[in-house]
Protein backbone atom coordinates (compact mmCIF):
# COMPACT_ATOMS: atom_id res chain seq x y z
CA UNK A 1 -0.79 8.77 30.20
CA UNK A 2 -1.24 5.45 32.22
CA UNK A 3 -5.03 5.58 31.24
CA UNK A 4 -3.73 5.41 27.56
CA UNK A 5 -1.15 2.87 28.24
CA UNK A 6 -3.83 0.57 29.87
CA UNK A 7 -6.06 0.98 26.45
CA UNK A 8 -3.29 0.40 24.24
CA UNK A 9 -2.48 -3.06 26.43
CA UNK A 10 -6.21 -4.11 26.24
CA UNK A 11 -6.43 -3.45 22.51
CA UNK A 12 -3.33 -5.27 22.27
CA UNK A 13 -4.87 -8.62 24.40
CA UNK A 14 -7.68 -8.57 22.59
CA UNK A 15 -6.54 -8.82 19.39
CA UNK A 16 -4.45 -11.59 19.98
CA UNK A 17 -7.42 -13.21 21.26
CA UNK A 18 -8.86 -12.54 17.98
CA UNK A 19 -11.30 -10.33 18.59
CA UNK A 20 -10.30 -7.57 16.02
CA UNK A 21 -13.32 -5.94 16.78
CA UNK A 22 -11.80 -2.97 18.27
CA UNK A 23 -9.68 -2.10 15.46
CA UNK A 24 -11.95 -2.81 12.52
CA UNK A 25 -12.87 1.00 12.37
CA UNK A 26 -9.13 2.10 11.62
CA UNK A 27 -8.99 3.81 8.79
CA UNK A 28 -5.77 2.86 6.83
CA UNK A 29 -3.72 4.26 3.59
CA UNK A 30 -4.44 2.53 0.55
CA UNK A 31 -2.63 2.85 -2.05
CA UNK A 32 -1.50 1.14 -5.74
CA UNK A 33 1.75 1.97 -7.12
CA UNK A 34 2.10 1.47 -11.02
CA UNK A 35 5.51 2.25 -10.94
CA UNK A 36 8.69 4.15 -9.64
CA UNK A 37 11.77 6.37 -10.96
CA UNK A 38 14.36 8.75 -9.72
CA UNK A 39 15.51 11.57 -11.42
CA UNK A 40 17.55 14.56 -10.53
CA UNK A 41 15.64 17.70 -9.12
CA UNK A 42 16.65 19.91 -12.51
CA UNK A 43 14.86 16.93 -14.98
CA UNK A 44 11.73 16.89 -11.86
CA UNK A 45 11.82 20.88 -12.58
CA UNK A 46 11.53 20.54 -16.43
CA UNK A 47 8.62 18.76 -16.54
CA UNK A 48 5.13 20.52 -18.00
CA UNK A 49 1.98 19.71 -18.81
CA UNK A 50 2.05 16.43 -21.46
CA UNK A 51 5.59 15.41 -20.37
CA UNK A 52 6.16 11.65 -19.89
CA UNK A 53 7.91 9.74 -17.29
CA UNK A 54 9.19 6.45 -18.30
CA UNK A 55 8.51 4.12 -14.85
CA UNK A 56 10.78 1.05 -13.76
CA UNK A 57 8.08 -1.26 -14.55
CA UNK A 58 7.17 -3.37 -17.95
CA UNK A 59 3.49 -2.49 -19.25
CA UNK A 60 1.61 -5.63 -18.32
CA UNK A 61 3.73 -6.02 -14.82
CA UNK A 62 1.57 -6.23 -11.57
CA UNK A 63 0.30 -3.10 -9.78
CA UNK A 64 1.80 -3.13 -6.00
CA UNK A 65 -1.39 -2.61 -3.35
CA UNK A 66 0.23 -0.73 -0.68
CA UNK A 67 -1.21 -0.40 2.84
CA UNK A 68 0.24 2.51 4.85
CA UNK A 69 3.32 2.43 2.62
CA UNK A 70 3.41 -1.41 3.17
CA UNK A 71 3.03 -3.85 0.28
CA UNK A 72 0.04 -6.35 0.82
CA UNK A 73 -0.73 -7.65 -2.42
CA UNK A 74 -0.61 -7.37 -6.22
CA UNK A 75 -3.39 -7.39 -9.07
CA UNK A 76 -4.24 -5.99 -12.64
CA UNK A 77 -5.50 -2.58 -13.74
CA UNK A 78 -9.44 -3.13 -14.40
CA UNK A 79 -12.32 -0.47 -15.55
CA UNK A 80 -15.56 -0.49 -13.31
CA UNK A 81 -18.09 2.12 -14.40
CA UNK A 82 -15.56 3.82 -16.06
CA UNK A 83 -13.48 4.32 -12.68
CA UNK A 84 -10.12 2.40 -12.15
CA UNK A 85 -9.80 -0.48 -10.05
CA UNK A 86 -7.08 -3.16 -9.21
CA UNK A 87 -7.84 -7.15 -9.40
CA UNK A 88 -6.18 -8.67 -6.73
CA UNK A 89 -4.12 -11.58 -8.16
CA UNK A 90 -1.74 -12.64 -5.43
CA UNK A 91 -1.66 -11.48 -1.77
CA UNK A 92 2.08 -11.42 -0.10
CA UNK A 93 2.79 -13.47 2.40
CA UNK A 94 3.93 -12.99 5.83
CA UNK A 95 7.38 -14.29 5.24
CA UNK A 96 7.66 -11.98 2.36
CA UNK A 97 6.27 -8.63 4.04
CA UNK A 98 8.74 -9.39 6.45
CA UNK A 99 11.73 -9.71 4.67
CA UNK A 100 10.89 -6.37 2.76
CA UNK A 101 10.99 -4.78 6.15
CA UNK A 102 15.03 -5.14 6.72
């Protein structure tokens, strides 16, 4: 336990050193959310095959680039060789990913 407490405090140093070179190998959650909605469990349990769920979002709003559940940035649907991808258009800032944590 201390030998992992020591690692975790030299990890922890060294990045505020900046030398992230320890944790560039982390693998993180990426996600990009198009849109939310709540609805009751008996409307979730109707749903089939060709239903359609009507999101909280306008067509033509920002995707949200999530990181670990986290927002990071924003961007645009876009088609490369005919797989999805997201244009980053505007990266949050500190202040902001901050206030969306209280």
């Amino acid at each position: 336990m201390a030998e992992e407490a020591a690692m975790v405090a030299q990890v922890a140093s060294e990045a505020e050193n900046g030398n992230l070179d320890l944790i560039l190998d982390v693998p993180l959650g990426v996600s990009v959310e198009l849109g939310r909605v709540k609805m009751p469990v008996r409307q979730l349990l109707s749903l089939a095959a060709g239903s359609v769920i009507e999101l909280a979002k306008l067509a033509g709003e920002p995707l949200d680039v999530l990181i670990n559940g986290r927002p990071v940035a924003r961007g645009e649907a876009v088609m490369v060789n005919d797989k999805f991808g997201v244009r980053l258009t505007e990266i949050v800032s500190q202040s902001e990913r901050v206030e969306r944590l209280r």
